[in-house]
N, C-alpha and C. Protein backbone atom coordinates (compact mmCIF):
# COMPACT_ATOMS: atom_id res chain seq x y z
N UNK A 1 61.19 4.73 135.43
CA UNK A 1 60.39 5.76 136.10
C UNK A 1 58.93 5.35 136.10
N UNK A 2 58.13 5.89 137.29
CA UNK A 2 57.07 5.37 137.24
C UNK A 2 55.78 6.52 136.00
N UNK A 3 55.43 5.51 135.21
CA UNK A 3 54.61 6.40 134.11
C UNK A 3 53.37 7.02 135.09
N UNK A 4 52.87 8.45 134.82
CA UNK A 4 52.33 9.04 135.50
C UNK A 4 51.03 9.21 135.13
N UNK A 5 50.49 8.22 134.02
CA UNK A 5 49.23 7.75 133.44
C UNK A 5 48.34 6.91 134.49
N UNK A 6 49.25 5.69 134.75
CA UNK A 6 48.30 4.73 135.53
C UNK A 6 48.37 4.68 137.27
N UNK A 7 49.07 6.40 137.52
CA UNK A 7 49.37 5.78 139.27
C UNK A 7 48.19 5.68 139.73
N UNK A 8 48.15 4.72 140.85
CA UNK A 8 47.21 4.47 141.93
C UNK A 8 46.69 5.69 142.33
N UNK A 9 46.89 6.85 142.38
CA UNK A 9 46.74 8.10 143.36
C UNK A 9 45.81 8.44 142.39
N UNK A 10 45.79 8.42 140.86
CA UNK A 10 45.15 9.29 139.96
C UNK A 10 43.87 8.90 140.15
N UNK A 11 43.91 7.69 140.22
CA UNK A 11 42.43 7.52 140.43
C UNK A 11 41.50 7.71 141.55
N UNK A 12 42.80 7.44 142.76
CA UNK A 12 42.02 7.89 144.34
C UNK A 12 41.61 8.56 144.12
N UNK A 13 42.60 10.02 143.33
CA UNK A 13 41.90 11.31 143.63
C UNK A 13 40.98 11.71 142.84
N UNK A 14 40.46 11.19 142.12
CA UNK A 14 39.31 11.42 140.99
C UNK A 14 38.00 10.69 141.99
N UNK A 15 38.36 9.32 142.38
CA UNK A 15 37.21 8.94 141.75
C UNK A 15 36.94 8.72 144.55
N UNK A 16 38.04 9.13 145.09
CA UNK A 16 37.74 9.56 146.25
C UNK A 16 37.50 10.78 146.65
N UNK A 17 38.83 11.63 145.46
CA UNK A 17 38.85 13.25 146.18
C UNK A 17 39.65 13.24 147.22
N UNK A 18 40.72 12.38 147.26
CA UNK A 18 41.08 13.01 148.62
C UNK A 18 42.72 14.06 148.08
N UNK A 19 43.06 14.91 148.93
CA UNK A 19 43.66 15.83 148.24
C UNK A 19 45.13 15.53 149.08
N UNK A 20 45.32 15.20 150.44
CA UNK A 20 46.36 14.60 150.78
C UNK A 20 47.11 13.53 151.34
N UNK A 21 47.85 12.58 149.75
CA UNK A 21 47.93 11.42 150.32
C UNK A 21 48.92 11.19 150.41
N UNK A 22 49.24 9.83 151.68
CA UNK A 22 51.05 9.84 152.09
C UNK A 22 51.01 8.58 151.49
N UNK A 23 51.85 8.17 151.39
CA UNK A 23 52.86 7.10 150.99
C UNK A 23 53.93 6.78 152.48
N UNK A 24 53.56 4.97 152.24
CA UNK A 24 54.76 4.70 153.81
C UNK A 24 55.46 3.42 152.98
N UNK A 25 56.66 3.52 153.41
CA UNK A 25 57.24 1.98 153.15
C UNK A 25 58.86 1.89 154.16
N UNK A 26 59.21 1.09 153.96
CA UNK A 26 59.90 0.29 154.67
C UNK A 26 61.58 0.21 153.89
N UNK A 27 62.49 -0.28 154.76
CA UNK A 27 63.93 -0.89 154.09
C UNK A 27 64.83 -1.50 155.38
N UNK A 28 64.98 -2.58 155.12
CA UNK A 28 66.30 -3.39 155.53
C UNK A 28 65.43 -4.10 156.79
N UNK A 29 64.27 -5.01 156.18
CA UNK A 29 63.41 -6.21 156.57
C UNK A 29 64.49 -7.45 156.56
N UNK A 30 65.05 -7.35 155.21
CA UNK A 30 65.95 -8.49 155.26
C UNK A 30 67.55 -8.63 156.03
N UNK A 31 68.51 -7.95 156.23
CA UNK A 31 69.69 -7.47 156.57
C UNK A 31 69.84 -8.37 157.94
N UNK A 32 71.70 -8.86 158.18
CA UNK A 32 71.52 -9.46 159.42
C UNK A 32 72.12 -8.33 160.35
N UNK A 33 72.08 -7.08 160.24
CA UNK A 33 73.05 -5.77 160.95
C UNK A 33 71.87 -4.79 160.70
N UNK A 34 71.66 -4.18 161.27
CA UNK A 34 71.11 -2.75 161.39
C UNK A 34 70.22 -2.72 161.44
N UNK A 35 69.62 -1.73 161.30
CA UNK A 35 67.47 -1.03 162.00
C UNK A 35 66.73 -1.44 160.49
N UNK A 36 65.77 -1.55 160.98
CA UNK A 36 64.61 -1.08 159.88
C UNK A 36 64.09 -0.37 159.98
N UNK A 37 63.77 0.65 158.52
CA UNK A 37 63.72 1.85 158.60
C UNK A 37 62.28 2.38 157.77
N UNK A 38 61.87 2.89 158.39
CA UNK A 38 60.59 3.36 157.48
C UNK A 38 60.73 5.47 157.59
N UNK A 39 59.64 4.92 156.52
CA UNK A 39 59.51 6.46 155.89
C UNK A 39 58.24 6.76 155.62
N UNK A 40 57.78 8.38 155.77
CA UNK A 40 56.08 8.16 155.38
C UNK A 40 56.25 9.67 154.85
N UNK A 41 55.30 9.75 153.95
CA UNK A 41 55.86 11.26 153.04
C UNK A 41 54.37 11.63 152.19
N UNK A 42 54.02 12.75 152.53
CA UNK A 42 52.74 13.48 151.71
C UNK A 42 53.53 14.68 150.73
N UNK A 43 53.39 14.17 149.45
CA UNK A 43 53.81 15.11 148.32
C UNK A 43 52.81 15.30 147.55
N UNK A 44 53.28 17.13 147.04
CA UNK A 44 52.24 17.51 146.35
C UNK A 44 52.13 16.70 145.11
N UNK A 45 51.08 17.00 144.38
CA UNK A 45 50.68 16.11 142.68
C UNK A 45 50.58 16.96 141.38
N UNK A 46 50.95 18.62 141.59
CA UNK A 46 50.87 19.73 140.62
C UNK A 46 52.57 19.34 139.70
N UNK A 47 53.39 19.33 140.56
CA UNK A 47 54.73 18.56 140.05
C UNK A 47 55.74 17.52 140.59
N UNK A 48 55.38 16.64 139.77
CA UNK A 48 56.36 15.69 140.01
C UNK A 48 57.39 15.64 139.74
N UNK A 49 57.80 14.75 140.41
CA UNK A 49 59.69 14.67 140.39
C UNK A 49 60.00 13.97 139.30
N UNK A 50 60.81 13.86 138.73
CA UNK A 50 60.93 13.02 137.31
C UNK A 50 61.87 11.73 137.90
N UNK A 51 61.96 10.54 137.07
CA UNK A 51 62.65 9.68 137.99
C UNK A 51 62.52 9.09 139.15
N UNK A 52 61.55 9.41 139.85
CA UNK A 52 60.94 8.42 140.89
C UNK A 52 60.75 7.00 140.92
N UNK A 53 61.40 5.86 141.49
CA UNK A 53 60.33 4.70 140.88
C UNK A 53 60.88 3.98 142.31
N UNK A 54 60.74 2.88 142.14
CA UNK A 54 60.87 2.04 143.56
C UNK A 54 62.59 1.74 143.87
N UNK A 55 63.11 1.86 145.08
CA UNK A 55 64.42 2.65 145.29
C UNK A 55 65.12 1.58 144.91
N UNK A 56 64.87 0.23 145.14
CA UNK A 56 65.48 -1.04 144.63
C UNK A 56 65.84 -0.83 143.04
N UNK A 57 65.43 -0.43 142.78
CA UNK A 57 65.69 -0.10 141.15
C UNK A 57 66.02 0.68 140.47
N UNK A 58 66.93 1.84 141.20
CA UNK A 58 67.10 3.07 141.48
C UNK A 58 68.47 3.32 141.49
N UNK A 59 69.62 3.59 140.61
CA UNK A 59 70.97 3.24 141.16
C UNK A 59 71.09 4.61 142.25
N UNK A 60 72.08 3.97 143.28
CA UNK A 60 72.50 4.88 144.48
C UNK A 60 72.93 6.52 143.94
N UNK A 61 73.58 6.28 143.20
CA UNK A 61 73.78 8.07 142.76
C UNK A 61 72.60 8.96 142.15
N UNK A 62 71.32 7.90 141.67
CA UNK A 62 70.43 8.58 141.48
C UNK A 62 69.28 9.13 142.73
N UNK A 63 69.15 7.88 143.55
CA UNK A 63 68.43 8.18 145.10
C UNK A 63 68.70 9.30 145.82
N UNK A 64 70.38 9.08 145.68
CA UNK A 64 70.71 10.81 146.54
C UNK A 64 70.22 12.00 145.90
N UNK A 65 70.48 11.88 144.77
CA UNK A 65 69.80 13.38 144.14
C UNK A 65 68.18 13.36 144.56
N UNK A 66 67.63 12.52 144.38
CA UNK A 66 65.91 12.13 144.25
C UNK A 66 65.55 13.10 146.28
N UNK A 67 66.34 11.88 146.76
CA UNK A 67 66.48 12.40 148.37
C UNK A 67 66.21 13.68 148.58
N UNK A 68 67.30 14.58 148.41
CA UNK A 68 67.56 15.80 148.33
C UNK A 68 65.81 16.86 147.89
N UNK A 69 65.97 16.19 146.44
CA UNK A 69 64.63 16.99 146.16
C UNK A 69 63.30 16.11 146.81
N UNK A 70 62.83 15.14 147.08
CA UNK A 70 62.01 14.96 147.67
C UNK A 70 61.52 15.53 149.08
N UNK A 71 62.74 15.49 149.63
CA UNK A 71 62.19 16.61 150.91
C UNK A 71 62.16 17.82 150.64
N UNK A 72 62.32 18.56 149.64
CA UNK A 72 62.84 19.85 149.60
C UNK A 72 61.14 20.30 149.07
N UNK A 73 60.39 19.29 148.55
CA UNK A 73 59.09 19.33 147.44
C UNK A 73 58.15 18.80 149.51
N UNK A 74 58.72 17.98 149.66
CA UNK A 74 57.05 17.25 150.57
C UNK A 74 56.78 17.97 151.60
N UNK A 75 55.28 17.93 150.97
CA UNK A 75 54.16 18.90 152.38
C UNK A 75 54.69 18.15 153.72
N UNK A 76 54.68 17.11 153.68
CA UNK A 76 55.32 16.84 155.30
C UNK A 76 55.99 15.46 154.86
N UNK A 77 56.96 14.85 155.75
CA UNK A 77 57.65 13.88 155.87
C UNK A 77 58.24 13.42 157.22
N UNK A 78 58.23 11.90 157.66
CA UNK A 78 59.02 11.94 158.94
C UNK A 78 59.76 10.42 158.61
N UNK A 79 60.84 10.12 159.37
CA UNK A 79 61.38 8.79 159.11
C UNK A 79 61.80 8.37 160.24
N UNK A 80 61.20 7.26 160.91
CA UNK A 80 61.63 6.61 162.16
C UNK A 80 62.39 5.32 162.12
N UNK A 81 62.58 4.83 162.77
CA UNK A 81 64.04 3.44 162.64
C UNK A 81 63.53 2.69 164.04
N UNK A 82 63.62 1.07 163.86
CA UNK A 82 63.79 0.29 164.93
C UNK A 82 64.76 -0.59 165.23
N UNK A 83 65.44 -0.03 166.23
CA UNK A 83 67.04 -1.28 166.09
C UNK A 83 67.02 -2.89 166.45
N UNK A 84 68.28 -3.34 166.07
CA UNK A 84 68.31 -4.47 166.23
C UNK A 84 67.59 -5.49 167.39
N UNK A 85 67.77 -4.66 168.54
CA UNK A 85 67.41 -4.91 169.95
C UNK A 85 65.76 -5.48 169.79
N UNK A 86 65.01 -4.40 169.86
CA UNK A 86 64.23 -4.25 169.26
C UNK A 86 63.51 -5.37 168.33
N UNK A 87 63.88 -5.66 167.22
CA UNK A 87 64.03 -6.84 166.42
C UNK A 87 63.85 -7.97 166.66
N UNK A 88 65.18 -8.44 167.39
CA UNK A 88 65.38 -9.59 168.31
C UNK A 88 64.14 -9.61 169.04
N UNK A 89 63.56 -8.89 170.13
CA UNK A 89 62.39 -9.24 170.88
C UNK A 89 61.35 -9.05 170.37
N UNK A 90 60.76 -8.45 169.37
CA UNK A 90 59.78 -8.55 169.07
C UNK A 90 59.36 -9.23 167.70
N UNK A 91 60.19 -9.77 166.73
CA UNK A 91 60.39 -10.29 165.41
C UNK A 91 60.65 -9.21 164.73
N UNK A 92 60.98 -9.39 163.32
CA UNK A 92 61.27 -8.08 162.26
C UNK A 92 59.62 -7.87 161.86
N UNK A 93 58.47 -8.40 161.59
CA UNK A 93 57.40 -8.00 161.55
C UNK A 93 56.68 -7.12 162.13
N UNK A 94 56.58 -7.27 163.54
CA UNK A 94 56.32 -6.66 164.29
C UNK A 94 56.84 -5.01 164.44
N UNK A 95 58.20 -5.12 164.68
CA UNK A 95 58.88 -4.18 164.71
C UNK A 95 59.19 -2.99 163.42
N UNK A 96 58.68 -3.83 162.07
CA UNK A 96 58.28 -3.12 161.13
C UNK A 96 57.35 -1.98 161.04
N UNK A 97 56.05 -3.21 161.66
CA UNK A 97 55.01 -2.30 161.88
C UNK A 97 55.31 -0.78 162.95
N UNK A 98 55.90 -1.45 163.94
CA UNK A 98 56.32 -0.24 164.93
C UNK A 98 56.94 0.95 164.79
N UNK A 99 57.38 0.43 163.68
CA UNK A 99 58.08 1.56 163.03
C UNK A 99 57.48 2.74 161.83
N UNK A 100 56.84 1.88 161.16
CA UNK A 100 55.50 2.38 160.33
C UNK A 100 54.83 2.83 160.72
N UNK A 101 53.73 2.73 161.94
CA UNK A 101 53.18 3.42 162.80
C UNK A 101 53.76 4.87 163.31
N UNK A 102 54.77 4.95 164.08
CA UNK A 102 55.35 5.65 164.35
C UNK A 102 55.92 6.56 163.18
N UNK A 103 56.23 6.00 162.06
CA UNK A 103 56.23 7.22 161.22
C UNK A 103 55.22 7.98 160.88
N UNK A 104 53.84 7.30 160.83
CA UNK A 104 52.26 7.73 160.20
C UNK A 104 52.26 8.57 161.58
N UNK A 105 52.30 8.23 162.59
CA UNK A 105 52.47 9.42 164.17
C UNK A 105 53.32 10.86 164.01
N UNK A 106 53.70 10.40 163.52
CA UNK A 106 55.31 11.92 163.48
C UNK A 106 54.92 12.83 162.28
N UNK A 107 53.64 12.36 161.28
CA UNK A 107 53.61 13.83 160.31
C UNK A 107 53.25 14.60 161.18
N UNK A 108 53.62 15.70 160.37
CA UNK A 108 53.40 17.48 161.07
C UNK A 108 51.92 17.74 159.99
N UNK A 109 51.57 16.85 159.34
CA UNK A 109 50.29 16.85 158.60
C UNK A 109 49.54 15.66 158.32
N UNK A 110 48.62 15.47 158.65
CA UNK A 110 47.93 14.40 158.61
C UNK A 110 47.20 14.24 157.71
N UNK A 111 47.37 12.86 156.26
CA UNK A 111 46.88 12.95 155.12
C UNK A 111 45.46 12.46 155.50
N UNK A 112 44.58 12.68 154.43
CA UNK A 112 43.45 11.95 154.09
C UNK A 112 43.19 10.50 153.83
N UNK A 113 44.27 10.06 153.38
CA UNK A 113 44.62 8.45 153.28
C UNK A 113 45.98 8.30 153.27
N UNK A 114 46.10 6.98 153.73
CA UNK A 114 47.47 6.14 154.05
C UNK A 114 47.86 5.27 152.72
N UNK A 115 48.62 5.36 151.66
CA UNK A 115 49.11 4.35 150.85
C UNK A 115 50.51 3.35 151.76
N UNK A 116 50.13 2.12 151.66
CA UNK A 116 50.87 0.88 152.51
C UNK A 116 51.55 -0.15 151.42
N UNK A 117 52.54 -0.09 151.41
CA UNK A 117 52.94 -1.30 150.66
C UNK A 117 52.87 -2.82 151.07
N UNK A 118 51.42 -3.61 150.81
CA UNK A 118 50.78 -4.45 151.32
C UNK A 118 51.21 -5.06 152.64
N UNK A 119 50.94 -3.85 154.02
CA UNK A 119 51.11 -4.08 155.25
C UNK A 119 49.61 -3.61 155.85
N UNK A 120 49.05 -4.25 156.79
CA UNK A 120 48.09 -3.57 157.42
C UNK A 120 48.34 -2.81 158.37
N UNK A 121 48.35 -2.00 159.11
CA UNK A 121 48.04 -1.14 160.18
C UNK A 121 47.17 -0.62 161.24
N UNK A 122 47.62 -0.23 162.18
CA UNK A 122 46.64 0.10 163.07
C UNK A 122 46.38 1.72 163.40
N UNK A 123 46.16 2.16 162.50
CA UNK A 123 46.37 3.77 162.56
C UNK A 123 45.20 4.93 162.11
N UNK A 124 44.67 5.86 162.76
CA UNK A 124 43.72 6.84 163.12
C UNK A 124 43.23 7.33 161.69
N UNK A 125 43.64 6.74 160.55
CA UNK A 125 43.44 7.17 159.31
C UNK A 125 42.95 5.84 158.41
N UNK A 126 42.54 6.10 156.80
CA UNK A 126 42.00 5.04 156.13
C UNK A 126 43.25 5.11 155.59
N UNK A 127 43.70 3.77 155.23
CA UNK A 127 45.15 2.82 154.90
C UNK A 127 44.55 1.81 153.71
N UNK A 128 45.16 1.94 152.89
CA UNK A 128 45.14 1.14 151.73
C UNK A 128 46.42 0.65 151.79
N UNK A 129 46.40 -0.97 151.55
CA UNK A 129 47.51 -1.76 151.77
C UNK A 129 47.97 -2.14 150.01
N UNK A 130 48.95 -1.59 149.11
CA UNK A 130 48.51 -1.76 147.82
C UNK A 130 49.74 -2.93 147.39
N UNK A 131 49.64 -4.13 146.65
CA UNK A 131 50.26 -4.72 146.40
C UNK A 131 51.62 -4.23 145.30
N UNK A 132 52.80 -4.53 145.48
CA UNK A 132 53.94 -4.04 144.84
C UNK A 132 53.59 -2.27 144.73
N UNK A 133 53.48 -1.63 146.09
CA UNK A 133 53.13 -0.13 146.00
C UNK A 133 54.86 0.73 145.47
N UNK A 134 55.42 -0.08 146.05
CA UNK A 134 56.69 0.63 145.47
C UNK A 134 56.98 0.76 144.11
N UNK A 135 56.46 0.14 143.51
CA UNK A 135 56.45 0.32 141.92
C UNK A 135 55.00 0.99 141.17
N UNK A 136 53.54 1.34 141.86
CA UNK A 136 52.97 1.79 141.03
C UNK A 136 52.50 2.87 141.72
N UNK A 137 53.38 3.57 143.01
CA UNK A 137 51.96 4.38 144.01
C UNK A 137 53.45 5.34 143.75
N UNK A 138 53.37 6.66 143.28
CA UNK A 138 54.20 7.79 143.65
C UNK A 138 54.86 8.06 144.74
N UNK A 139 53.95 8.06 145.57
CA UNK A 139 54.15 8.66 147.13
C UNK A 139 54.84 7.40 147.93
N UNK A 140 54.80 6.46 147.93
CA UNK A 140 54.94 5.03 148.28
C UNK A 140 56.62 4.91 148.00
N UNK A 141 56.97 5.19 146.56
CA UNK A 141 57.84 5.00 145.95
C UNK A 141 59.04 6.60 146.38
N UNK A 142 57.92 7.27 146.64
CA UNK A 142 59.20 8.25 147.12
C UNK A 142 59.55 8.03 148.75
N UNK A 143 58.35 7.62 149.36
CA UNK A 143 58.75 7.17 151.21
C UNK A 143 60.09 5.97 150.82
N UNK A 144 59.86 5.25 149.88
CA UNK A 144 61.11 3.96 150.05
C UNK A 144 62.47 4.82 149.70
N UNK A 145 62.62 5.63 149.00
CA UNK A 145 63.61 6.13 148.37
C UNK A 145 64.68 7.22 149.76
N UNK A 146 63.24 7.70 150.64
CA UNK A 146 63.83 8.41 151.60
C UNK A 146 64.60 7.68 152.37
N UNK A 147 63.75 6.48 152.76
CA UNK A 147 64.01 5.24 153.79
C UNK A 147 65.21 4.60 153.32
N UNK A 148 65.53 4.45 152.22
CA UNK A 148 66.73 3.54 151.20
C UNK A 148 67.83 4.40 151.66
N UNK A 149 67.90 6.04 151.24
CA UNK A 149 69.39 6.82 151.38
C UNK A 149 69.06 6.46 152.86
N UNK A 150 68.75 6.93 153.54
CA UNK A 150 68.68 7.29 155.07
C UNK A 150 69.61 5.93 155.69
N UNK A 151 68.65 5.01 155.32
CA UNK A 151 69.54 3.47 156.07
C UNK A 151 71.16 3.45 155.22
N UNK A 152 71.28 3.53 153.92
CA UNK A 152 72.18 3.67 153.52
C UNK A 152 73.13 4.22 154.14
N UNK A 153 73.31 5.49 154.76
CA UNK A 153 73.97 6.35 155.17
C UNK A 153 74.07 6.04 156.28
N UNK A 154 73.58 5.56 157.52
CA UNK A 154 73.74 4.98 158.50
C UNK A 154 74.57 3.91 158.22
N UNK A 155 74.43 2.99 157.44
CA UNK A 155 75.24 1.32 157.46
C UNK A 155 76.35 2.05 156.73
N UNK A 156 76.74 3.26 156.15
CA UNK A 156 78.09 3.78 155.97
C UNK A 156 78.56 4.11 156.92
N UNK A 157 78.24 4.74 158.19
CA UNK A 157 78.44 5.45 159.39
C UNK A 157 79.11 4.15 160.14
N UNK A 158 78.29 2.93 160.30
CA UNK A 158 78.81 1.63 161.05
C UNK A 158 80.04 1.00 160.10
N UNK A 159 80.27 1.16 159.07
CA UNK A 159 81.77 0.77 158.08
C UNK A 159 82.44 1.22 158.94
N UNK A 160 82.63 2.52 159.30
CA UNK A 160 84.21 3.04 160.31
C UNK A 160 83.64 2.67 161.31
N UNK A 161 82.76 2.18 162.08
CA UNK A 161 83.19 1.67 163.32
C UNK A 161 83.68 0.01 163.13
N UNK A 162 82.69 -0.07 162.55
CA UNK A 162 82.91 -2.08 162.67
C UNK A 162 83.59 -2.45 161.04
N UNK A 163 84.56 -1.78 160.42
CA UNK A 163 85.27 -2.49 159.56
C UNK A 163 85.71 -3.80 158.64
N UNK A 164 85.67 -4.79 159.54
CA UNK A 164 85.81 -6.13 159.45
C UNK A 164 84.52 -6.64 158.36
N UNK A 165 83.34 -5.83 158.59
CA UNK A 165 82.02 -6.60 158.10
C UNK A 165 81.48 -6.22 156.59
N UNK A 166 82.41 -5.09 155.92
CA UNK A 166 81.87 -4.68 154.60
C UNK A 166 80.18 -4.05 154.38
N UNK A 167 80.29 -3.37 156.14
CA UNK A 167 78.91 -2.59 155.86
C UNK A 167 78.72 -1.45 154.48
N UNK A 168 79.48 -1.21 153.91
CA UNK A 168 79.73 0.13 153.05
C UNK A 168 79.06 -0.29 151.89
N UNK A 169 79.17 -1.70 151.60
CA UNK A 169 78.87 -2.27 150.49
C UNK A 169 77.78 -3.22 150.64
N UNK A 170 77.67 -3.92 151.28
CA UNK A 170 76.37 -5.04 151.69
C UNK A 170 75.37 -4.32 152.89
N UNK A 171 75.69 -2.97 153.08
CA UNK A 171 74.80 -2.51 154.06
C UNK A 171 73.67 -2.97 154.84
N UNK A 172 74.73 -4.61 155.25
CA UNK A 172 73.90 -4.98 156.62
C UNK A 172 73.59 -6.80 155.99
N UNK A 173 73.16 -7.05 154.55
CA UNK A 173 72.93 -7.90 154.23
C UNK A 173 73.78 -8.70 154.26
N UNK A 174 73.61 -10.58 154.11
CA UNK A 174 73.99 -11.42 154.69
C UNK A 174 75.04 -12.21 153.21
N UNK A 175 75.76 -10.93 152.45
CA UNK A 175 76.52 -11.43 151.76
C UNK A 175 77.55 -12.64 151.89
N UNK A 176 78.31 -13.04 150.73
CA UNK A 176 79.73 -14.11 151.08
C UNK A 176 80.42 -13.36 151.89
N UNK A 177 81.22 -12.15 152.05
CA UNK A 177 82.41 -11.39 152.75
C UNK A 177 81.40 -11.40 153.81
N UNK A 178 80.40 -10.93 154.11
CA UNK A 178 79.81 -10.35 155.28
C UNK A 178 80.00 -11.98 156.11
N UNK A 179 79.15 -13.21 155.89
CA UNK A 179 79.14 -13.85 156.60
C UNK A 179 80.53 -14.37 157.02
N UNK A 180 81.42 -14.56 155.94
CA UNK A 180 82.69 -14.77 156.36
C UNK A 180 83.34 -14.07 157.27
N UNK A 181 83.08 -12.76 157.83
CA UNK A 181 83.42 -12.08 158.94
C UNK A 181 82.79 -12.22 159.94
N UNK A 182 81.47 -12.87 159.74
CA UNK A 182 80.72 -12.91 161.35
C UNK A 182 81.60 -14.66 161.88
N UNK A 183 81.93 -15.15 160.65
CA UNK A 183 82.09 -16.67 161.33
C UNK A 183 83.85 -16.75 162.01
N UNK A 184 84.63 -15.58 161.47
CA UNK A 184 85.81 -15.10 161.60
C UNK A 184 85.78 -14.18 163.24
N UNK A 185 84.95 -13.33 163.09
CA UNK A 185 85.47 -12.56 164.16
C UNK A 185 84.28 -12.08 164.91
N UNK A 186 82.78 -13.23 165.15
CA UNK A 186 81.54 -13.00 165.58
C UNK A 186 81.08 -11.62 165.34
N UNK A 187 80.12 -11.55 166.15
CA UNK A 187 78.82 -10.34 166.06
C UNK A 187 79.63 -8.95 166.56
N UNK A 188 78.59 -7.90 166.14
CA UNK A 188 79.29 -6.59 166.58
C UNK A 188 77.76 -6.27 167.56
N UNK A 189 77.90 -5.14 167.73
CA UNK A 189 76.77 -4.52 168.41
C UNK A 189 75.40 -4.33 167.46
N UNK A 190 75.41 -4.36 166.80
CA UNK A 190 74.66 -3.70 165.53
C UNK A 190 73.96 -5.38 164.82
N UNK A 191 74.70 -6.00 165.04
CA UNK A 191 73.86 -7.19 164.30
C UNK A 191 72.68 -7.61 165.06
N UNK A 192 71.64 -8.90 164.20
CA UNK A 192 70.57 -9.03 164.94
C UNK A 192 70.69 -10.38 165.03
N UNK A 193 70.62 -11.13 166.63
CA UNK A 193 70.95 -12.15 166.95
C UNK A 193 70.27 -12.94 166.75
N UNK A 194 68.53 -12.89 166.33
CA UNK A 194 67.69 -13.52 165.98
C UNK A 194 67.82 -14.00 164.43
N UNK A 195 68.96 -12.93 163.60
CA UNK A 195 68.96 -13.23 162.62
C UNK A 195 70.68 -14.38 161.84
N UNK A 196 71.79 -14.43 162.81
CA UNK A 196 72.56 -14.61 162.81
C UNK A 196 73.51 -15.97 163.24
N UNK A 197 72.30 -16.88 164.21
CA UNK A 197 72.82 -18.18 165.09
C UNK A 197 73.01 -18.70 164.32
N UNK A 198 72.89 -19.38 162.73
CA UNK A 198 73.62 -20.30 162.01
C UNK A 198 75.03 -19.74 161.23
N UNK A 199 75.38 -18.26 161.68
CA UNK A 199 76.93 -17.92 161.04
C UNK A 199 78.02 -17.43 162.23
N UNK A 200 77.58 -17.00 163.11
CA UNK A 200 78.37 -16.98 164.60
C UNK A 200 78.82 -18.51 165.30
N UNK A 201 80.16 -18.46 165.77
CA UNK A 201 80.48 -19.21 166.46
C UNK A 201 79.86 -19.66 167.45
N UNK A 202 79.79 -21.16 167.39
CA UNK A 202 79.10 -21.94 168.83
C UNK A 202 80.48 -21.45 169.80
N UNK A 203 79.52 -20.84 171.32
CA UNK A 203 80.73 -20.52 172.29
C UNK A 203 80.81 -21.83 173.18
């Protein structure tokens, strides 16, 4: 859990004052199947959630509970997705950002500052890009956690369609079973072709 002595925020807000700050981050940059997904989330600082920390480190039965109460607690939240398509033409960088953006667009409240997990941005607000934010920024660490179930639950949704690929379990990543099914029975709709030409069949 993240100790609630040294977060990044404690000091913004002391030593900036600013009273509402979001947290944005990202999931499934790496994966050769599915969107990348971002999340951007302004939570209050009177109570915290206990158990918060960066979602990678987080076992899955604990995220869902976290999920649940994190939206149920945040002054505002929005989570946007960029698909594969997408991806392919514009790189996963790019399309990261596009997606990040577009989440910092969609609050129904607009913070005082932007916490970034060392991404820059182009957005109508002051953005602090903080290195490993998923592990020391609250708000940061709860946007990944939203972004983590959310994609999660989607790459469960693509298991019953596309079967063959062990989305349920590698949700999208370029595991042993996973690649062994793309080289077995090629691409589905959902994969990213920019990410995939050395495990698909030469036609």
């Amino acid at each position: 859990m993240i100790d609630t002595k040294p977060l990044f925020e404690h000091d913004l807000k002391i030593k900036e004052k600013h009273n509402l700050i979001a947290g944005l981050d990202e999931v499934g940059r790496g994966p050769l199947a599915g969107p990348v997904v971002t999340a951007c989330v302004i939570m209050p600082y009177d109570v915290m959630i206990e158990g918060v920390y960066d979602s990678k480190r987080v076992s899955a039965k604990k995220r869902e509970k976290l999920y649940d109460e994190i939206l149920s607690k945040a002054i505002a939240y929005s989570i946007t997705l960029e698909n594969e398509k997408t991806i392919d033409e514009i790189n996963i960088l790019q399309a990261t950002k596009k997606s990040m953006v577009n989440s910092y667009n969609s609050l129904s409240v607009k913070p005082d500052v932007l916490l970034v997990d060392a991404v820059k941005l182009d957005v109508d607000c002051e953005t602090l890009p903080i290195i490993k934010g998923d592990s020391t920024s609250y708000a940061i660490a709860c946007a990944s956690i939203i972004a983590k179930v959310y994609r999660d639950r989607m790459m469960d949704e693509y298991a019953l369609q596309y079967p063959m690929y062990d989305f349920e379990n590698n949700k999208g990543y370029g595991t042993k079973k996973h690649i062994e099914a793309l080289k077995n029975y090629g691409k589905c709709p959902i994969h990213r072709d920019s990410f995939i030409s050395n495990f698909v069949p030469k036609v």
